[in-house]
N, C-alpha and C. Protein backbone atom coordinates (compact mmCIF):
# COMPACT_ATOMS: atom_id res chain seq x y z
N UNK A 1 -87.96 47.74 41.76
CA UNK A 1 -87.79 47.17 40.42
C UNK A 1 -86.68 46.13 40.43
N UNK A 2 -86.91 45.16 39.68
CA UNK A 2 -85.98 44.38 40.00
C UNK A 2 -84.62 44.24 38.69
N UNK A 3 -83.70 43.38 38.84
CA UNK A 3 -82.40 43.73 38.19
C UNK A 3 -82.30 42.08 38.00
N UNK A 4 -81.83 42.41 36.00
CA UNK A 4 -81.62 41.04 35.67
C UNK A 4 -80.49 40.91 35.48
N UNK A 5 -79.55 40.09 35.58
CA UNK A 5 -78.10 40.03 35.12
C UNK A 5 -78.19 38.42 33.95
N UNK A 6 -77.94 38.63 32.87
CA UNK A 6 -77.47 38.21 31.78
C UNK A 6 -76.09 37.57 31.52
N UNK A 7 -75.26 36.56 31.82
CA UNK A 7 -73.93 36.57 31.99
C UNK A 7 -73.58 35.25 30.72
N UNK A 8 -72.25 35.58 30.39
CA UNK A 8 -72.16 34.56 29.11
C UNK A 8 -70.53 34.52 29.43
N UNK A 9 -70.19 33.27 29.12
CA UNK A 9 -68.81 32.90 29.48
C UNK A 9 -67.69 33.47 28.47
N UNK A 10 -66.43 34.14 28.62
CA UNK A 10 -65.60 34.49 27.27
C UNK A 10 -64.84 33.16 27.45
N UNK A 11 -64.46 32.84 25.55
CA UNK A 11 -63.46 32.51 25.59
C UNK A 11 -63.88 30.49 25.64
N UNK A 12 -64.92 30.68 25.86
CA UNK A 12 -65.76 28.69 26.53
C UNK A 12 -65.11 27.89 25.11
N UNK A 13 -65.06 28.62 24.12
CA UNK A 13 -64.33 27.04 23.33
C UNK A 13 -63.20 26.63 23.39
N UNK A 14 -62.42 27.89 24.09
CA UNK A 14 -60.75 27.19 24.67
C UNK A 14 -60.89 26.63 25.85
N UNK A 15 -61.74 26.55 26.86
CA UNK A 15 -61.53 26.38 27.77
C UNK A 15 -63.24 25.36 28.54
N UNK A 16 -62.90 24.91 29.95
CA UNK A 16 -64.07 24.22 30.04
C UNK A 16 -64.96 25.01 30.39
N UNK A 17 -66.30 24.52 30.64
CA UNK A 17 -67.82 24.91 30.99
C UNK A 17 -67.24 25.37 32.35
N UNK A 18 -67.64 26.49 33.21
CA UNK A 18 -67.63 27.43 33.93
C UNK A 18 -68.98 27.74 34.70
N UNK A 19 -69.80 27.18 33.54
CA UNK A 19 -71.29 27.85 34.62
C UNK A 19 -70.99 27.21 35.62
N UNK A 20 -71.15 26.21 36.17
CA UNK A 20 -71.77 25.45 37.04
C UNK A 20 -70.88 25.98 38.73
N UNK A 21 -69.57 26.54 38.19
CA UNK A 21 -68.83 26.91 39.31
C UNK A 21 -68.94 28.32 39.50
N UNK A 22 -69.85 29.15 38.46
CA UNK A 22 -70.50 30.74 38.46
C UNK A 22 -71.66 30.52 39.89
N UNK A 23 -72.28 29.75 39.23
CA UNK A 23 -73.66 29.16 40.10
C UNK A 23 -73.27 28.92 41.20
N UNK A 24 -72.42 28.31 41.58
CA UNK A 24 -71.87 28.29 42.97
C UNK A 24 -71.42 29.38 43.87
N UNK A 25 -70.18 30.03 42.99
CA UNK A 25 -69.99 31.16 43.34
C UNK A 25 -71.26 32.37 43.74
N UNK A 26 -71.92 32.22 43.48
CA UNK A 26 -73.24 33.40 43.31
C UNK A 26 -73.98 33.23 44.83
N UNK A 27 -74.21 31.81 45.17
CA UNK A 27 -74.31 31.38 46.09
C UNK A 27 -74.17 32.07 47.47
N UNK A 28 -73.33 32.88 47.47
CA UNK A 28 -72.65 33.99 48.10
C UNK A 28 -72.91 35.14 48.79
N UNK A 29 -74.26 35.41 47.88
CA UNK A 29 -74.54 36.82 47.97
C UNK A 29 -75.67 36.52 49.12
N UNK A 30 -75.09 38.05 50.00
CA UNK A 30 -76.37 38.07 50.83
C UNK A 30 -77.79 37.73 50.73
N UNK A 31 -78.13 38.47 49.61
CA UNK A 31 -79.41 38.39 49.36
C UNK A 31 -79.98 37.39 48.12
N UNK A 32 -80.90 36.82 48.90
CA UNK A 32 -81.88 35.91 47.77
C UNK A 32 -81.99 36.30 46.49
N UNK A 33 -82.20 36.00 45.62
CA UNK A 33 -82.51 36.44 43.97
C UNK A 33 -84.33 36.25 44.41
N UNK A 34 -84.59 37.23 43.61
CA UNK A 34 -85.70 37.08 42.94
C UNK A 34 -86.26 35.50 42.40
N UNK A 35 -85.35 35.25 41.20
CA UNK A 35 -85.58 34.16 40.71
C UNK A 35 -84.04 33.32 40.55
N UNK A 36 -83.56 32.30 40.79
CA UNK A 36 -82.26 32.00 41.18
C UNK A 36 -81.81 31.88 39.67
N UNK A 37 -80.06 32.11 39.54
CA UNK A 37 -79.19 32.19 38.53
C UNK A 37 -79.63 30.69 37.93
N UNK A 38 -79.57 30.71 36.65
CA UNK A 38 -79.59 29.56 35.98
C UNK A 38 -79.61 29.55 34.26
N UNK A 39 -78.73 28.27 34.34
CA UNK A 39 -78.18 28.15 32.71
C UNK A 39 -79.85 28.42 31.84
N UNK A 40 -79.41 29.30 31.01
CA UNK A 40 -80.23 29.75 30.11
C UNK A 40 -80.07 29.29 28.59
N UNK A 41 -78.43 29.26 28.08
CA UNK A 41 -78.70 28.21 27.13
C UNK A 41 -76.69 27.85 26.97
N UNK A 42 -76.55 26.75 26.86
CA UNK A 42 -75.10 26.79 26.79
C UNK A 42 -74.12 27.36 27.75
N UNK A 43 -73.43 28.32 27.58
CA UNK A 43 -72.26 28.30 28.80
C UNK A 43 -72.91 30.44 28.99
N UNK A 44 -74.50 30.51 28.91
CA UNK A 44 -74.69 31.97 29.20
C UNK A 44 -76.13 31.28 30.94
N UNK A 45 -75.71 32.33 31.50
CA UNK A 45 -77.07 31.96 32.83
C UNK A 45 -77.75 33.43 33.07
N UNK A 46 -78.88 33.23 33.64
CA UNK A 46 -79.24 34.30 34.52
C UNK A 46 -79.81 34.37 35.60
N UNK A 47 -80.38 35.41 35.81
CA UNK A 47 -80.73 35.64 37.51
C UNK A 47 -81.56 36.58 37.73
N UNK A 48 -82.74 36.84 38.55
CA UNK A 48 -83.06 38.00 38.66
C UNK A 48 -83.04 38.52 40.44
N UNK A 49 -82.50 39.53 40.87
CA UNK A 49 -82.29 40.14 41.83
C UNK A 49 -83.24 41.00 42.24
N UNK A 50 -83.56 41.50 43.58
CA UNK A 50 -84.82 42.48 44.03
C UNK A 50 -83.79 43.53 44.24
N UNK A 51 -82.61 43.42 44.96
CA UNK A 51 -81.49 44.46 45.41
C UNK A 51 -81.01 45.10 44.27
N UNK A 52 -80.85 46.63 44.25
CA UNK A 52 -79.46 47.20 43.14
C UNK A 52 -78.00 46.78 43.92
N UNK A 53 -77.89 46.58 45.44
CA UNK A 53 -76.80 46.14 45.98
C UNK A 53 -76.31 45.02 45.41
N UNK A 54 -77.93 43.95 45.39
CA UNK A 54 -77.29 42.45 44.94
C UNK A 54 -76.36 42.40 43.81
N UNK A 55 -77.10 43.09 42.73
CA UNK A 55 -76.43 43.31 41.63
C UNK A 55 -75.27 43.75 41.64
N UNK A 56 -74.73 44.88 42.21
CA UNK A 56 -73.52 44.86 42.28
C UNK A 56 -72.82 43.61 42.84
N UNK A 57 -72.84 43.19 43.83
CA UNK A 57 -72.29 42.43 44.55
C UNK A 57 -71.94 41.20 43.37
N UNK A 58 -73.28 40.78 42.71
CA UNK A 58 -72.90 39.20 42.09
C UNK A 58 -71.84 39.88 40.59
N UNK A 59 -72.03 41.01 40.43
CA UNK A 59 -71.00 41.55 39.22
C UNK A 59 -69.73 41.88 39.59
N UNK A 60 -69.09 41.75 40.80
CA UNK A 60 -67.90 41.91 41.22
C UNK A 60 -67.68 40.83 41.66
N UNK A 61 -68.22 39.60 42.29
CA UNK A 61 -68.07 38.04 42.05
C UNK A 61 -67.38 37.57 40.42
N UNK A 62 -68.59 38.04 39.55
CA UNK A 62 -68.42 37.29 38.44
C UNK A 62 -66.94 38.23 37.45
N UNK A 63 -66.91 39.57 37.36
CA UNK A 63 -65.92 40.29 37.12
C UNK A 63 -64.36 39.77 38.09
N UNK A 64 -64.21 39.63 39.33
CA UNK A 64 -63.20 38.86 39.63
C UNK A 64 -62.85 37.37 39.21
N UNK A 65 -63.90 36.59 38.76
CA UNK A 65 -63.09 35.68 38.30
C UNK A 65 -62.56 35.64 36.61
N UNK A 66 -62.88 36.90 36.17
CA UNK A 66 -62.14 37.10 34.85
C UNK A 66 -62.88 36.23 33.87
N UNK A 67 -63.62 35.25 33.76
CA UNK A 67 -63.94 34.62 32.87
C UNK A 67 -65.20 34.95 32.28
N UNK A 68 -65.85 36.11 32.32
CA UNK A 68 -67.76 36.30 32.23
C UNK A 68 -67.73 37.72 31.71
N UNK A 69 -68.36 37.70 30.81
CA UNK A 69 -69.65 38.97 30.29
C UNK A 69 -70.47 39.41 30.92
N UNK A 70 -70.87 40.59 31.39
CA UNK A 70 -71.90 40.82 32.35
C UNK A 70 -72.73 41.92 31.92
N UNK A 71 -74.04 41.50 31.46
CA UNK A 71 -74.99 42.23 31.09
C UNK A 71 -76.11 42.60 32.43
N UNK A 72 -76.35 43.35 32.69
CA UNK A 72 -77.03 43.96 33.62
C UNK A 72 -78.53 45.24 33.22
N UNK A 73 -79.52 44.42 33.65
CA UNK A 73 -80.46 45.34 33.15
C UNK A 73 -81.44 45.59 34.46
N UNK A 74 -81.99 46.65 34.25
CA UNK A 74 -82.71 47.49 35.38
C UNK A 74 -84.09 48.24 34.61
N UNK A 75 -85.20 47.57 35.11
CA UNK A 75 -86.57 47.53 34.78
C UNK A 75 -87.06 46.72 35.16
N UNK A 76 -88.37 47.01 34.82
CA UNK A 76 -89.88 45.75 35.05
C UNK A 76 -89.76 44.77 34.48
N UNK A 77 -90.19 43.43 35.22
CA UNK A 77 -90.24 42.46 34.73
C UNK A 77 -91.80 41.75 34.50
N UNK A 78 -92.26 40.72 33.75
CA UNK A 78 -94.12 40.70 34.13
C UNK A 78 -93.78 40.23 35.19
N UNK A 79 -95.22 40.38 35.97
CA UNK A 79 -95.52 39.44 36.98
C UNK A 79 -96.85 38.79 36.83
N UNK A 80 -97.31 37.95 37.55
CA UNK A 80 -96.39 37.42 38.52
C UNK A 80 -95.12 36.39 37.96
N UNK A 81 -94.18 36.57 39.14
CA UNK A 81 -93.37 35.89 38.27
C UNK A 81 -93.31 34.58 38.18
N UNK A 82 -92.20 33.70 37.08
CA UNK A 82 -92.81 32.40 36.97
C UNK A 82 -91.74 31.72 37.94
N UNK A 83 -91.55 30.28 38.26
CA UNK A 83 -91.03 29.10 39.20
C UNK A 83 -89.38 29.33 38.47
N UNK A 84 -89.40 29.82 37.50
CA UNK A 84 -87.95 29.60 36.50
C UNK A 84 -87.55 30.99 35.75
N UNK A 85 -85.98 31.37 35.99
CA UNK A 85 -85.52 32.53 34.84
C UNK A 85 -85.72 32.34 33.98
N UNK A 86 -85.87 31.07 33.02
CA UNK A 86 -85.97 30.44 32.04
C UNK A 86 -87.17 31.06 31.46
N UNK A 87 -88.39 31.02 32.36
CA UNK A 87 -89.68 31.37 31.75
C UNK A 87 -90.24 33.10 32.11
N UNK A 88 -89.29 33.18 32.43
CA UNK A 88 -89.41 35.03 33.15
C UNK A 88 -89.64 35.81 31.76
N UNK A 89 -90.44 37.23 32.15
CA UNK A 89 -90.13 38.13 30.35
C UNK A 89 -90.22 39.22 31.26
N UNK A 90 -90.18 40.78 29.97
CA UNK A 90 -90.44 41.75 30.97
C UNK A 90 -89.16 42.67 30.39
N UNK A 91 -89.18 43.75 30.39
CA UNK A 91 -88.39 44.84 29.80
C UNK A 91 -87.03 44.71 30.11
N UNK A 92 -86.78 44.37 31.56
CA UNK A 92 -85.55 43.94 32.18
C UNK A 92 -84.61 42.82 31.78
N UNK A 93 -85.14 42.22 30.63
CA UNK A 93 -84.95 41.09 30.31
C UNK A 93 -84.26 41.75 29.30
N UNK A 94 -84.66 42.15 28.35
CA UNK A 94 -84.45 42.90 27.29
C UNK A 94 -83.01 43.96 27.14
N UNK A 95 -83.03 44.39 28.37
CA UNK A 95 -82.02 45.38 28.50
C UNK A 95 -81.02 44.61 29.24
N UNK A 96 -80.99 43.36 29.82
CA UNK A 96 -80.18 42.47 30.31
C UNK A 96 -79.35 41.69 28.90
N UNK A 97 -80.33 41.72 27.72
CA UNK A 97 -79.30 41.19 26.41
C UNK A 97 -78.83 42.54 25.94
N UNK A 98 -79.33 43.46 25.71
CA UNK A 98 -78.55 44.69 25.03
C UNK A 98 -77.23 44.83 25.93
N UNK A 99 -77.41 44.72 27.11
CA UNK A 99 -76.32 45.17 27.95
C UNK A 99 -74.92 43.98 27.55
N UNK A 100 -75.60 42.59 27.87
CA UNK A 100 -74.85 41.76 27.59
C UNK A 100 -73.82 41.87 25.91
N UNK A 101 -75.03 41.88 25.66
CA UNK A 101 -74.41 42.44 23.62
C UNK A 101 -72.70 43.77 24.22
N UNK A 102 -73.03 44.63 25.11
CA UNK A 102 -71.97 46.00 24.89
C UNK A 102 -71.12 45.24 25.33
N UNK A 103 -71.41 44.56 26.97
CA UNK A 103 -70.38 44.15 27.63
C UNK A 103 -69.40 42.96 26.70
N UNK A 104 -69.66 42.31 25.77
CA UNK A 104 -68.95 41.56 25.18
C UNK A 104 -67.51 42.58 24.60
N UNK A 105 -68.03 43.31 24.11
CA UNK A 105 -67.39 44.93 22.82
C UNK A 105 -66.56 45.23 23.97
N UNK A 106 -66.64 45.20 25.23
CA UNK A 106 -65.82 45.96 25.67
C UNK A 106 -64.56 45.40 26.68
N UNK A 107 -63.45 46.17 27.05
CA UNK A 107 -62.43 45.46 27.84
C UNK A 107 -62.64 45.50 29.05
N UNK A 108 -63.31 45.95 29.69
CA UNK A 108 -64.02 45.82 31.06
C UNK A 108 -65.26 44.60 31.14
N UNK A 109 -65.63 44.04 30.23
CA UNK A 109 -66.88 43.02 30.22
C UNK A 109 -68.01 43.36 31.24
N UNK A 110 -68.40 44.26 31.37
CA UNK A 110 -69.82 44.47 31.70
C UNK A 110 -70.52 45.51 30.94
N UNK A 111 -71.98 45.64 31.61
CA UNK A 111 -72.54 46.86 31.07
C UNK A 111 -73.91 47.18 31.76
N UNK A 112 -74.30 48.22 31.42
CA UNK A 112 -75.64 48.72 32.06
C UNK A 112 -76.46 48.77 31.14
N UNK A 113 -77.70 48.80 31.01
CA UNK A 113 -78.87 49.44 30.49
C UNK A 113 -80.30 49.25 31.51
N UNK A 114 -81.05 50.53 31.16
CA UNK A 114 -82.08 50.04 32.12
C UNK A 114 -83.27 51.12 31.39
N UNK A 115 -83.95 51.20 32.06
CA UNK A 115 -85.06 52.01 31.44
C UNK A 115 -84.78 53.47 31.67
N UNK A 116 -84.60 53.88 32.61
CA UNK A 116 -84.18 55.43 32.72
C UNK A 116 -82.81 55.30 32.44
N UNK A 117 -82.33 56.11 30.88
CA UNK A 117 -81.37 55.84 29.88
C UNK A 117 -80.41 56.39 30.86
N UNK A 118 -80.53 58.10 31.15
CA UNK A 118 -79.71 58.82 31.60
C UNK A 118 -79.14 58.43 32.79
N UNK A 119 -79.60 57.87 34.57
CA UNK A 119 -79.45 57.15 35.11
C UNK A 119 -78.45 55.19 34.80
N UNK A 120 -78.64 55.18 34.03
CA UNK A 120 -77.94 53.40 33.04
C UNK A 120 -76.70 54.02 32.95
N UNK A 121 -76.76 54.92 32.07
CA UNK A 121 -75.80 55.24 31.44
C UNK A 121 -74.32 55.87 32.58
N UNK A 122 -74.83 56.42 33.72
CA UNK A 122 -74.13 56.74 34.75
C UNK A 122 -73.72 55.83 35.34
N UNK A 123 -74.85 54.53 35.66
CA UNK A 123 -74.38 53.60 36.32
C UNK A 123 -73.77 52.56 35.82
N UNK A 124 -73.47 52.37 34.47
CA UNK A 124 -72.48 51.82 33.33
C UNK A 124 -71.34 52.56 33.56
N UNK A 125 -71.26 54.01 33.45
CA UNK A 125 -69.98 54.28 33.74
C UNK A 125 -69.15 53.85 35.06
N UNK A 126 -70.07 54.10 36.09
CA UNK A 126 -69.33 54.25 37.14
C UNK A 126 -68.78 52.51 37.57
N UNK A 127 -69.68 51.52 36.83
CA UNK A 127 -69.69 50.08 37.28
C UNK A 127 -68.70 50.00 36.19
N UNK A 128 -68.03 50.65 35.14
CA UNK A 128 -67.10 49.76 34.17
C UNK A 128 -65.76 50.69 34.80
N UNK A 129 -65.65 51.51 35.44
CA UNK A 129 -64.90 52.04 36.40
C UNK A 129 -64.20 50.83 37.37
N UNK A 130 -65.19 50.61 37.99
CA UNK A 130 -64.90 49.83 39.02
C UNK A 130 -64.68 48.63 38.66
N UNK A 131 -64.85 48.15 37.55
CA UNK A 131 -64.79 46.67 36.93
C UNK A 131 -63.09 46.68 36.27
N UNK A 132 -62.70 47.64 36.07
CA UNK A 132 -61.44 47.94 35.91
C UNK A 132 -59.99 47.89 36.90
N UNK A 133 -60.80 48.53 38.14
CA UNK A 133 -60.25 48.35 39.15
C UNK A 133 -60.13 47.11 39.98
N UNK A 134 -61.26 46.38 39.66
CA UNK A 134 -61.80 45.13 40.25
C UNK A 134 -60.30 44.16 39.36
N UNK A 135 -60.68 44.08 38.34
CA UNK A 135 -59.94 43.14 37.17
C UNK A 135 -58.17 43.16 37.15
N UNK A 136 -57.63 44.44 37.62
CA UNK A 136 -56.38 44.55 37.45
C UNK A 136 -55.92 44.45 39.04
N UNK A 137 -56.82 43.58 39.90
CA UNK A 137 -55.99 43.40 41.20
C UNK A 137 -55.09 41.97 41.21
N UNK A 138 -54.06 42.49 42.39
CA UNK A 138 -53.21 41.18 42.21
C UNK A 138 -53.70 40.31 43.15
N UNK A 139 -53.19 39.16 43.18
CA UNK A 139 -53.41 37.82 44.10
C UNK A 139 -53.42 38.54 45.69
N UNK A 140 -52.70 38.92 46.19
CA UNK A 140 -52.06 39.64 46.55
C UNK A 140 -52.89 40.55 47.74
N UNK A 141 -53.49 41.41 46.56
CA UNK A 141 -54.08 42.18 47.65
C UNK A 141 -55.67 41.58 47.54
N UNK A 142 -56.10 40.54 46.62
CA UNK A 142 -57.09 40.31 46.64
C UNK A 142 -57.16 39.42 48.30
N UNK A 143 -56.18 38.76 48.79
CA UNK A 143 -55.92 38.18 49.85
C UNK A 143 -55.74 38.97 50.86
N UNK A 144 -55.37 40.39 51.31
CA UNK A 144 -55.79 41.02 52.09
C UNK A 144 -57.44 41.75 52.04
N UNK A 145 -57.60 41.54 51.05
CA UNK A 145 -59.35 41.97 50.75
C UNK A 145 -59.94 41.23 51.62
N UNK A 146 -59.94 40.21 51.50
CA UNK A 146 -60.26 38.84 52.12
C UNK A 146 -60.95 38.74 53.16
N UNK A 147 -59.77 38.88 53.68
CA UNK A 147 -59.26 38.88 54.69
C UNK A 147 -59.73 40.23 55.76
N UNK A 148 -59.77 41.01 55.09
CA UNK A 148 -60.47 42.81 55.93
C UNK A 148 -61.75 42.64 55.96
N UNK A 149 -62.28 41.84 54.64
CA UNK A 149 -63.95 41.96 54.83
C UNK A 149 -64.57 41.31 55.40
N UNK A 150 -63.86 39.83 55.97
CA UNK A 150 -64.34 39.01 56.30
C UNK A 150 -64.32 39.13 57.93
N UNK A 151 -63.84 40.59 58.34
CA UNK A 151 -64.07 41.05 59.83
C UNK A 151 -62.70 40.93 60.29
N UNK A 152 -61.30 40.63 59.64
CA UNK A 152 -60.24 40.93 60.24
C UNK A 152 -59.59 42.09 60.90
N UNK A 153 -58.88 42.41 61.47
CA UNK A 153 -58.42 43.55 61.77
C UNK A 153 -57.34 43.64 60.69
N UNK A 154 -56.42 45.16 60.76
CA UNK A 154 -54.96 44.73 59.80
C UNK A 154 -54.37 43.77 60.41
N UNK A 155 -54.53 43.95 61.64
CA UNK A 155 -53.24 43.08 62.61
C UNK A 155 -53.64 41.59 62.42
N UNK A 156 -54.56 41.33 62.37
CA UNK A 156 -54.84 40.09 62.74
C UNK A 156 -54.61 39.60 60.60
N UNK A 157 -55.13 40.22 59.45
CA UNK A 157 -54.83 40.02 58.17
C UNK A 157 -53.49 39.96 57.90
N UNK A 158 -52.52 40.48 58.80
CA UNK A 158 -51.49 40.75 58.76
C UNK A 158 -50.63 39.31 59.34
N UNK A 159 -51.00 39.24 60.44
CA UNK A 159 -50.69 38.00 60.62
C UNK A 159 -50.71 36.40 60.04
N UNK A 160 -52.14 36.80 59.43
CA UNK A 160 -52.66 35.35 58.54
C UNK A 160 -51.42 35.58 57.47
N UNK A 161 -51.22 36.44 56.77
CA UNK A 161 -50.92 36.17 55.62
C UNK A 161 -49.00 36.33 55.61
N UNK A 162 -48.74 36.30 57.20
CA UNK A 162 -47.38 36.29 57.45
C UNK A 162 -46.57 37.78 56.70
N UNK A 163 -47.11 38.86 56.89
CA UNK A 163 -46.51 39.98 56.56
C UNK A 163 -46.89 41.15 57.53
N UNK A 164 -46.14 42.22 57.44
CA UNK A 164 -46.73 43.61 58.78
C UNK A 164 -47.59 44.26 58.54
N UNK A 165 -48.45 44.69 59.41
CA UNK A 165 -49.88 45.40 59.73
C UNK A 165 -49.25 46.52 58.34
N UNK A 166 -48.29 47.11 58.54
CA UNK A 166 -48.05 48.14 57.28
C UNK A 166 -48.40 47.76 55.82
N UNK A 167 -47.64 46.17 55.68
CA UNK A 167 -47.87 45.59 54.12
C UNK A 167 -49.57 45.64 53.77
N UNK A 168 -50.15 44.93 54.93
CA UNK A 168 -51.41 44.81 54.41
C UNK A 168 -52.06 46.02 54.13
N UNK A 169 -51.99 47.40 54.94
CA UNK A 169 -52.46 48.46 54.65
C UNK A 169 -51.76 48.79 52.66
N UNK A 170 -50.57 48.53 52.55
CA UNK A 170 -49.97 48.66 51.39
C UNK A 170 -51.02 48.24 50.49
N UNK A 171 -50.99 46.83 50.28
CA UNK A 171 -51.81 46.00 49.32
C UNK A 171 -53.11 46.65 49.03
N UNK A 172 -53.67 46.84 50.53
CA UNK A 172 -55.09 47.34 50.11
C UNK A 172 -55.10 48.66 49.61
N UNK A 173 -54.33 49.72 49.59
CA UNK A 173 -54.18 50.68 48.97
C UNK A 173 -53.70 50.58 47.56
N UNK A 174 -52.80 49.28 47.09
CA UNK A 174 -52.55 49.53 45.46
C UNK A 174 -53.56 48.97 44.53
N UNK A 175 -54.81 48.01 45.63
CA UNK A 175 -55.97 47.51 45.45
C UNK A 175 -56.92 48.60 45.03
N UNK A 176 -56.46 49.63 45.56
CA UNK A 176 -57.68 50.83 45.66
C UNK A 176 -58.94 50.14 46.23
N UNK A 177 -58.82 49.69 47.12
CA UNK A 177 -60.01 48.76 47.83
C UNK A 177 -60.98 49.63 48.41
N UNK A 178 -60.31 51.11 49.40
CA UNK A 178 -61.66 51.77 49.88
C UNK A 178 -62.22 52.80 48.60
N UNK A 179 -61.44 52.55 47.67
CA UNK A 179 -62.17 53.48 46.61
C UNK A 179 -63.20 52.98 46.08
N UNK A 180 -63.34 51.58 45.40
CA UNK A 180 -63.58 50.56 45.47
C UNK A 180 -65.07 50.50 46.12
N UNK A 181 -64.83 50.38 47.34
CA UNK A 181 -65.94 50.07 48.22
C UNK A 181 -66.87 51.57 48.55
N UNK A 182 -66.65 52.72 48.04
CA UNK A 182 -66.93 54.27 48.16
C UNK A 182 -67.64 54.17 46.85
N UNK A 183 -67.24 53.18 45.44
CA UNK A 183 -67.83 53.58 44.79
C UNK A 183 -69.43 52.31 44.95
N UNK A 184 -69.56 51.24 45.02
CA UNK A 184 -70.08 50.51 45.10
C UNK A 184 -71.66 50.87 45.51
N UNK A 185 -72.20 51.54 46.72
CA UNK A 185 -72.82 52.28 47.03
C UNK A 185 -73.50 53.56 46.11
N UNK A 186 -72.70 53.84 45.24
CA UNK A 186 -73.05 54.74 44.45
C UNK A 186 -73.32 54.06 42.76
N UNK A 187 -73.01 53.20 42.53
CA UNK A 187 -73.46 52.16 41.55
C UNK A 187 -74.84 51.67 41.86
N UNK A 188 -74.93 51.23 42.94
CA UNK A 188 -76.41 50.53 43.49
C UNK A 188 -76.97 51.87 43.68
N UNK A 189 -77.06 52.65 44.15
CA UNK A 189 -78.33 54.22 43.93
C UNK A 189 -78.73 54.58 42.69
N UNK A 190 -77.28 54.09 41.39
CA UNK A 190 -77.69 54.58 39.61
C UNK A 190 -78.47 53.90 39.43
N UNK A 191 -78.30 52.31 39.97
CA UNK A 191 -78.80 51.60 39.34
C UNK A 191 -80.40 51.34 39.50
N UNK A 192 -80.91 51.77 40.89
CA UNK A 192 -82.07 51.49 41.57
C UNK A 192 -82.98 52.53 40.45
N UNK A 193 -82.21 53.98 40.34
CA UNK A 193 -82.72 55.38 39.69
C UNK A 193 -82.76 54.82 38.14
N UNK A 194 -82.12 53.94 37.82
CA UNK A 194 -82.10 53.56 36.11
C UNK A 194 -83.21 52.23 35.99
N UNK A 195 -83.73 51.78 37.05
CA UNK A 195 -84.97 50.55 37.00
C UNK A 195 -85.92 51.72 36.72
N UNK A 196 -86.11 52.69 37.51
CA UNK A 196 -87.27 53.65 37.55
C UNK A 196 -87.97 53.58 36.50
């Protein structure tokens, strides 16, 4: 089943247009979209994903840069599908604006909904969990993050960033980074069980 993400910019009349460097950013993700991210109307885009991984993945993209709403929905979409998100429909769609609608309401800015309520609802919790944890990291250790995922050793993260194999273990611990990454895995299983 596939996973729509719904995303709308906070805050766009103080500040400039953002999609276009979302869109980039997204760019990122391992896996192909379904149907690729794209402005849907004003400073909101979407996307549709085949992965519950993807989904996580592009919601901890868009949740680190602090500036986005993230509605996330999990269900059927019609098929076949069309050349454009733009022209896409389908239940997933649907629960990609309800979601978007909570995630605004709330101080974590995301949200779940999907068709299997009880499943959503777990995987809303556990993703506004982690969107919490995600949001209150510093510069800091987001730079030993970096830096670890991108296949460093400590020693060698440690070195880039001119501090001791100890600091960087530090950072990534006030990061809660392997918690973090323990829960991630378990977000993408709610979420696959909440398309159902």
């Amino acid at each position: 089943m596939p996973f729509v993400l719904t995303v709308d910019q906070r805050g766009s009349r103080r500040s400039r247009d953002l999609v276009e460097d979302a869109l980039s950013t997204l760019k990122q993700l391992v896996h192909e979209p379904l149907l690729s991210f794209e402005r849907t109307a004003g400073d909101e885009f979407q996307g549709v994903l085949a992965e519950s991984e993807a989904a996580v993945d592009a919601a901890r993209l868009l949740l680190r840069a602090g500036a986005w709403s993230v509605g996330i929905g999990a269900g059927p979409v019609e098929e076949p599908l069309p050349a454009s998100t733009r022209s896409a429909r389908g239940p997933a769609f649907v629960h990609a604006r309800e979601a978007l609608d909570t995630a605004k309401q709330r101080p974590q800015h995301v949200a779940v909904v999907g068709a299997g309520t009880e499943r959503a609802q777990e995987a809303d919790a556990v993703l506004t969990l982690m969107a919490a944890v995600i949001t209150r990291r510093s510069p800091a250790g987001w730079a030993a993050i970096d830096l670890v995922e991108a296949g460093h050793t400590f020693a060698e993260a440690a070195e880039i960033l001119g501090v001791s194999r100890q600091a960087v273990g530090q950072r990534l611990s006030a990061a809660l980074w392997q918690q973090e990454r323990d829960a991630r895995p378990v977000v993408a299983r709610l979420l696959q069980e909440a398309a159902a």
